[in-house]
N, C-alpha and C. Protein backbone atom coordinates (compact mmCIF):
# COMPACT_ATOMS: atom_id res chain seq x y z
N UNK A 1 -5.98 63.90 52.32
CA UNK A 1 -6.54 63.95 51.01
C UNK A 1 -5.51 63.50 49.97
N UNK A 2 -4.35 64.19 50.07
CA UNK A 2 -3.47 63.96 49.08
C UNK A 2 -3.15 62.19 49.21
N UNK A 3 -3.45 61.31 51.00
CA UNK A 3 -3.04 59.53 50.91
C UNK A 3 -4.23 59.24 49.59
N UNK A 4 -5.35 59.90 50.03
CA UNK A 4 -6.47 59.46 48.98
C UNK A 4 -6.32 59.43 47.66
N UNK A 5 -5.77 60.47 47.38
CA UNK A 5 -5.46 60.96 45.84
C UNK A 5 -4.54 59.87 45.90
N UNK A 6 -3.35 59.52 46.53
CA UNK A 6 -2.88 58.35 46.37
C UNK A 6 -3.06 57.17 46.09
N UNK A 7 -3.90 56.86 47.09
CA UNK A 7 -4.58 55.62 46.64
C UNK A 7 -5.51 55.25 45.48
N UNK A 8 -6.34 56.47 45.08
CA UNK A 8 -6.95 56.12 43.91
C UNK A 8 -6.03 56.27 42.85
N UNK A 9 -4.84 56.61 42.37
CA UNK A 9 -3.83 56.76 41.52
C UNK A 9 -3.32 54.88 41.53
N UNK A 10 -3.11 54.31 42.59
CA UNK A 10 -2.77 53.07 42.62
C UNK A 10 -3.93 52.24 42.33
N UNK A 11 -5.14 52.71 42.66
CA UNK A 11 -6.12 51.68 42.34
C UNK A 11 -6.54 51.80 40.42
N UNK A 12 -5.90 52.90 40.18
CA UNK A 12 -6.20 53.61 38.95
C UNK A 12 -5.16 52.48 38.03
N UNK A 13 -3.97 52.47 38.27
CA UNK A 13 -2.86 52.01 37.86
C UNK A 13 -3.00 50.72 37.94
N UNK A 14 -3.44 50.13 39.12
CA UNK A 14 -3.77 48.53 39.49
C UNK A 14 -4.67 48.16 38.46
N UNK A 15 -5.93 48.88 38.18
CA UNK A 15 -6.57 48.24 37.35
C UNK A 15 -6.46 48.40 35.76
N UNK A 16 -5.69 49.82 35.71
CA UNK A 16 -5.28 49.81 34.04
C UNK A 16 -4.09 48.08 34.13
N UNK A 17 -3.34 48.06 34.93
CA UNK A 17 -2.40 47.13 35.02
C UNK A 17 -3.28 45.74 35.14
N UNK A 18 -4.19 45.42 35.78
CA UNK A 18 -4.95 44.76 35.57
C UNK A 18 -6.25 44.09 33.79
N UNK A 19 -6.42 45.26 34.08
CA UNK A 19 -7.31 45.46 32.47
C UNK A 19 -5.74 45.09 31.43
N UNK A 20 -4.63 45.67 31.20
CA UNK A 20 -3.91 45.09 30.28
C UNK A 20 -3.50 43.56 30.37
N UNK A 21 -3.47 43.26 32.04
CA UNK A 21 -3.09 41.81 32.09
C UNK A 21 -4.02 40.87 31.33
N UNK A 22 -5.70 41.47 31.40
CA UNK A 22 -6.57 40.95 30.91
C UNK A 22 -6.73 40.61 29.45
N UNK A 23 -6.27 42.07 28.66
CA UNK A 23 -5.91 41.51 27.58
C UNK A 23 -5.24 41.13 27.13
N UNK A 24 -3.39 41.28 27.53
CA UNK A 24 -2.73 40.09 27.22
C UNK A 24 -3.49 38.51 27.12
N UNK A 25 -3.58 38.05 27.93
CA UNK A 25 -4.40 36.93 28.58
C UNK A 25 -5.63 36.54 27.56
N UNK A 26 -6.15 37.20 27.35
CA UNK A 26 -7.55 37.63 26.30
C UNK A 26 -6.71 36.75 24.76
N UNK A 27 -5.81 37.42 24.39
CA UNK A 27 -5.28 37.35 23.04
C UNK A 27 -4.22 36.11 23.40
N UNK A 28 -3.02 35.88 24.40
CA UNK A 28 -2.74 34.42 24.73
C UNK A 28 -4.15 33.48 24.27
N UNK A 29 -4.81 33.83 25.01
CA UNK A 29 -6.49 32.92 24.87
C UNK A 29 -7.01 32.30 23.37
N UNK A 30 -6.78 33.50 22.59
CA UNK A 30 -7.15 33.47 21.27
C UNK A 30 -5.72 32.73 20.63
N UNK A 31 -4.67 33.23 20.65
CA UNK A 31 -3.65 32.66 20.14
C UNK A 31 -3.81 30.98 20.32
N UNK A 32 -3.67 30.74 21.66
CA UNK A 32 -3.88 29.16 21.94
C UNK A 32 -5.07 28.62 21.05
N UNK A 33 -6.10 29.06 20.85
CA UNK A 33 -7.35 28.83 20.12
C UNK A 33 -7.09 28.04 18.79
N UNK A 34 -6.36 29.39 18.08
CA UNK A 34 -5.74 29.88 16.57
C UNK A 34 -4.96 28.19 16.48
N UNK A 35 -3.78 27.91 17.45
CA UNK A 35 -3.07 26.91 17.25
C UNK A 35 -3.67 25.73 17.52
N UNK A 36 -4.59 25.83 18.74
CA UNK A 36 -5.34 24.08 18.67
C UNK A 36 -6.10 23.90 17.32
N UNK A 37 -6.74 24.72 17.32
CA UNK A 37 -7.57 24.61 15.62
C UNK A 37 -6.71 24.30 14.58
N UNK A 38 -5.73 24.93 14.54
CA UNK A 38 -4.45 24.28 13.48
C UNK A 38 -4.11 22.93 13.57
N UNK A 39 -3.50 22.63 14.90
CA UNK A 39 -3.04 21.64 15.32
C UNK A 39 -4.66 20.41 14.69
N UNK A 40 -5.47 20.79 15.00
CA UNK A 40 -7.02 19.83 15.04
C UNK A 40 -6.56 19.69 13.38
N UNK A 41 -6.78 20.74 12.79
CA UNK A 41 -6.73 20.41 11.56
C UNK A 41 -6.04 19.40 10.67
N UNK A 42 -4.48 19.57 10.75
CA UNK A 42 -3.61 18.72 10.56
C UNK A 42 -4.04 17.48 11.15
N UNK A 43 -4.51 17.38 12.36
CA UNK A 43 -4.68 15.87 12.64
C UNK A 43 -5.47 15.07 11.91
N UNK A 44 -6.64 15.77 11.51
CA UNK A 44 -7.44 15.18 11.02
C UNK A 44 -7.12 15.10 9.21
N UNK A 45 -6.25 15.99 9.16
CA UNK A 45 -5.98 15.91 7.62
C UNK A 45 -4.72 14.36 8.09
N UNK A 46 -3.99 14.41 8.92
CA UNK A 46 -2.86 13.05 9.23
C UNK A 46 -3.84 11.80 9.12
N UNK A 47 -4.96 11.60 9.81
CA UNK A 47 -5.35 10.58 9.99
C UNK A 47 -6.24 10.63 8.40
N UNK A 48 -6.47 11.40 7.83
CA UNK A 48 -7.67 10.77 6.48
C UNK A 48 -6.63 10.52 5.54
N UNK A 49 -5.30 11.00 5.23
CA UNK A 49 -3.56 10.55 5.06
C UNK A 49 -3.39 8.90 5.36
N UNK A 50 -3.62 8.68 6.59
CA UNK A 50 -3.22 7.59 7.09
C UNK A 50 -4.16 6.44 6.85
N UNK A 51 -5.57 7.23 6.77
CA UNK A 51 -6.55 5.76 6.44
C UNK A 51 -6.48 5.70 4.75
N UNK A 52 -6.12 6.93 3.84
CA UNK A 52 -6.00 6.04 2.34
C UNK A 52 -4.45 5.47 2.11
N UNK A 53 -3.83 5.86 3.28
CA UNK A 53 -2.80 4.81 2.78
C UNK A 53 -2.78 3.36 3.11
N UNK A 54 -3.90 3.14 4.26
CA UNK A 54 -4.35 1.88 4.73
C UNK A 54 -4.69 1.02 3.49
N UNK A 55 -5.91 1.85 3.17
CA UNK A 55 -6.64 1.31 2.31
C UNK A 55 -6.10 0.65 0.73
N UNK A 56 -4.91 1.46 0.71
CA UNK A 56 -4.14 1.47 -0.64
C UNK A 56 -3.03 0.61 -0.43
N UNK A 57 -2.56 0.57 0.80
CA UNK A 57 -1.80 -1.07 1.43
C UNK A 57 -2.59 -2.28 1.30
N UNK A 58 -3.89 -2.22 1.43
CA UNK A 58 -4.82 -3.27 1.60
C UNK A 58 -4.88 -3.50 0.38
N UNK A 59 -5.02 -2.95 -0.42
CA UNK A 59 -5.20 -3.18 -1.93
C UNK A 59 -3.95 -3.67 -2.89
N UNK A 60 -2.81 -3.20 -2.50
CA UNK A 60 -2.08 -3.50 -2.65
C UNK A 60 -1.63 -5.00 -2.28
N UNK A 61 -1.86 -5.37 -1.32
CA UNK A 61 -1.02 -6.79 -0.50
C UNK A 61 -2.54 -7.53 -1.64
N UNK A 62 -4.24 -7.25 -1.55
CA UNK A 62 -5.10 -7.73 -2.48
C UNK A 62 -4.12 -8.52 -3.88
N UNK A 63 -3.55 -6.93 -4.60
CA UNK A 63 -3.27 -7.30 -5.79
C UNK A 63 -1.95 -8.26 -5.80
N UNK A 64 -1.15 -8.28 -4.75
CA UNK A 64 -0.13 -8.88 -4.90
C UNK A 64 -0.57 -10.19 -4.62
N UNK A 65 -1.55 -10.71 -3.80
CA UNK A 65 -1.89 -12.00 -3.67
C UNK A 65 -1.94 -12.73 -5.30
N UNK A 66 -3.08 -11.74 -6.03
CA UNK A 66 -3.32 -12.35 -6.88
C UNK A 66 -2.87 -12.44 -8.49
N UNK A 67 -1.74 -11.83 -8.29
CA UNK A 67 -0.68 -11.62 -9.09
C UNK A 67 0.45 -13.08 -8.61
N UNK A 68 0.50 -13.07 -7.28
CA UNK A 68 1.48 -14.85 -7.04
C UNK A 68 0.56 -15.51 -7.90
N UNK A 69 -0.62 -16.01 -7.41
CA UNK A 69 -1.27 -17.04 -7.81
C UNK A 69 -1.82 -16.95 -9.32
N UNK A 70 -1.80 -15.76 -9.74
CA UNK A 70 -1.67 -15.75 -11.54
C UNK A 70 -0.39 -16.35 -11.55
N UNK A 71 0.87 -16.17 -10.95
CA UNK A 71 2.83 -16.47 -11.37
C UNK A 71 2.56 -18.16 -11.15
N UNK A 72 1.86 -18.54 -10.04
CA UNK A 72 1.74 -20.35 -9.85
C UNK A 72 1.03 -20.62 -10.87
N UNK A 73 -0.52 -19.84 -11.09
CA UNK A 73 -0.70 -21.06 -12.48
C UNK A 73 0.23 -21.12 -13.80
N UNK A 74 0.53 -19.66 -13.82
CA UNK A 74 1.34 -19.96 -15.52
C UNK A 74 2.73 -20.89 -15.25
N UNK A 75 3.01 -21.17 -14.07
CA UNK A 75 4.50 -22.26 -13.77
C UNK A 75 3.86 -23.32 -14.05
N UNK A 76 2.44 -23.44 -13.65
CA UNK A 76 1.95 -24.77 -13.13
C UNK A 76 1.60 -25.17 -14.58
N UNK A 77 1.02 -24.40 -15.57
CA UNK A 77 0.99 -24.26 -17.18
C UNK A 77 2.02 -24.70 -17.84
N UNK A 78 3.01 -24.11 -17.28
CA UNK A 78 4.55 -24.07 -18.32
C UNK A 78 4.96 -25.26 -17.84
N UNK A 79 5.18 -25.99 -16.77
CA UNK A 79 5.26 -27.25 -16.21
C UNK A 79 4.45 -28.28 -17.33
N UNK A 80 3.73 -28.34 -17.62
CA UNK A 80 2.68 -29.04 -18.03
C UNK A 80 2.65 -28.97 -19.81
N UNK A 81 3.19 -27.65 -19.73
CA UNK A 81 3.46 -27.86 -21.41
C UNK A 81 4.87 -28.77 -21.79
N UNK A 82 5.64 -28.45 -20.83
CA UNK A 82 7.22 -29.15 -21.22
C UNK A 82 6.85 -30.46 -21.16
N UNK A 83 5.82 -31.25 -20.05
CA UNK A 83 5.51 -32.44 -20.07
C UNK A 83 5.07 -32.93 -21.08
N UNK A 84 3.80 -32.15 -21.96
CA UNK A 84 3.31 -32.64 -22.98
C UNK A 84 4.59 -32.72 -24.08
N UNK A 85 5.38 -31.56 -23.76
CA UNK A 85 6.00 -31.62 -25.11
C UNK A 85 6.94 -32.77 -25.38
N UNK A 86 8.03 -33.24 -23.81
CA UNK A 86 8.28 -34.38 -23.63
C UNK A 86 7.39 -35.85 -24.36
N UNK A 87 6.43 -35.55 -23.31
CA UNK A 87 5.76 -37.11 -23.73
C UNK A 87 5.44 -36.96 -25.64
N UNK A 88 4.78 -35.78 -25.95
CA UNK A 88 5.26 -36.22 -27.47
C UNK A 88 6.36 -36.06 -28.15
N UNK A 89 7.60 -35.92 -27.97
CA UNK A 89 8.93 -36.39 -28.16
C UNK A 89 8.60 -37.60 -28.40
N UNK A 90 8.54 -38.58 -26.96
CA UNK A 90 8.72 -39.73 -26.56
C UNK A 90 7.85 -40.46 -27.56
N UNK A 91 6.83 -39.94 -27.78
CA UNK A 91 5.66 -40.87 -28.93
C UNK A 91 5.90 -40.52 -29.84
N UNK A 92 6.68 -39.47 -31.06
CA UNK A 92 6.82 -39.43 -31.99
C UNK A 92 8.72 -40.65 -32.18
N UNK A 93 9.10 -40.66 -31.20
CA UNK A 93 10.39 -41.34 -31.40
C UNK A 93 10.05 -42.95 -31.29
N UNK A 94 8.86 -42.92 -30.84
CA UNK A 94 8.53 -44.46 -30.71
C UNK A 94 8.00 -44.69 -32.38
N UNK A 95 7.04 -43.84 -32.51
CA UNK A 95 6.42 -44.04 -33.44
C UNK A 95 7.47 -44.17 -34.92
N UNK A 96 8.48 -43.16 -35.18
CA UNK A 96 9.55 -43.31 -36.14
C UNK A 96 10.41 -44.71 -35.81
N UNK A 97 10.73 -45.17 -34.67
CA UNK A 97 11.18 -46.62 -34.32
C UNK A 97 10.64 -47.37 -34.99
N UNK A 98 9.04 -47.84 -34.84
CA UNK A 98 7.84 -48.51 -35.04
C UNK A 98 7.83 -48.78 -36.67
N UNK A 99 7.69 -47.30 -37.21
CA UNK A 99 7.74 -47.15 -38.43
C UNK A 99 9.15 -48.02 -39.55
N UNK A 100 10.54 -47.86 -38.50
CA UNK A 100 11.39 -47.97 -39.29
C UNK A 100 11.35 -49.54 -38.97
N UNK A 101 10.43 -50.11 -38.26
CA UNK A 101 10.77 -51.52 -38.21
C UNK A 101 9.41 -51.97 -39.29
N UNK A 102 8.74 -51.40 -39.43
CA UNK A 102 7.76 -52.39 -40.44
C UNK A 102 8.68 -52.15 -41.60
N UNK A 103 9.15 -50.67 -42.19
CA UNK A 103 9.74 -50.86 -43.46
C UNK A 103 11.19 -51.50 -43.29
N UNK A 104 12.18 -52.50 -41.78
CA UNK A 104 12.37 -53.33 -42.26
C UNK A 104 11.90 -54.55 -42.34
N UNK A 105 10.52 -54.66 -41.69
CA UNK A 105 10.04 -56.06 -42.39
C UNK A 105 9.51 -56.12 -43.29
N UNK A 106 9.23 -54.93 -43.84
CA UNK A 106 8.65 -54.99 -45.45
C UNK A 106 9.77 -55.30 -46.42
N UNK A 107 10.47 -55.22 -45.96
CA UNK A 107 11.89 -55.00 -46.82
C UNK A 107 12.54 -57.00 -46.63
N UNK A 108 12.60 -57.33 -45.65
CA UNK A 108 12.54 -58.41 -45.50
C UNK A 108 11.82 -59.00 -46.01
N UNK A 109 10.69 -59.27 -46.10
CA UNK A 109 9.31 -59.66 -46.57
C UNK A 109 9.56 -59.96 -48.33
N UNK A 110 9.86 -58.64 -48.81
CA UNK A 110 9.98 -58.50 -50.22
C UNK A 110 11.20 -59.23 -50.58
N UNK A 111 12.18 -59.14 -49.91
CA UNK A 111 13.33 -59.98 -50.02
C UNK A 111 13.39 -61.61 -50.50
N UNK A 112 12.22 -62.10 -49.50
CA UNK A 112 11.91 -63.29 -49.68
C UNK A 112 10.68 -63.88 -50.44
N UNK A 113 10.32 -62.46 -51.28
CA UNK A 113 9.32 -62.88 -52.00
C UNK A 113 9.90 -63.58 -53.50
């Protein structure tokens, strides 16, 4: 009687020892839970992070395109003004040439009048 009493003392013990393993295990269970859900979270907060910075790169390299090609036309402008301003140089110096030769053939002219 008393192996019996024994044995149910160990089966007693086995399964309190058991039942606690269970809930250790139980709450490990939950813990792991607690952290994938964290972990999920952050990811998904990383990646909606990662797609507006896409999007704001994309927009970016957008605006920079068209910010060069605003910088080429105003060169291609400023190019084009120095030309004009040149070529009328060039026609107002012709034109004062031009000028100073009729008043000396007017001057000639009158000379021999």
């Amino acid at each position: 009687m008393t192996e019996c009493i024994h044995k149910c003392f160990q089966l007693i013990s086995n399964g309190n020892a058991l039942s606690a393993l269970s809930a250790k295990s139980e709450q490990l269970r939950r813990d792991f839970a607690e952290q994938l859900r964290a972990t999920n979270i952050k990811k998904e907060y990383l990646r909606n992070q990662y797609s507006k910075l896409s999007q704001a790169k994309q927009l970016s390299e957008v605006k920079f395109e068209i910010v060069e090609e605003q910088l080429k036309l105003l060169y291609d402008s400023m190019q084009n003004l120095f030309q004009s301003k040149n070529k009328k140089d060039e026609v107002q110096t012709e034109i004062l040439f031009v000028k100073k030769q009729c008043q000396d053939l007017k001057f000639e002219r009158d000379k021999f009048q």
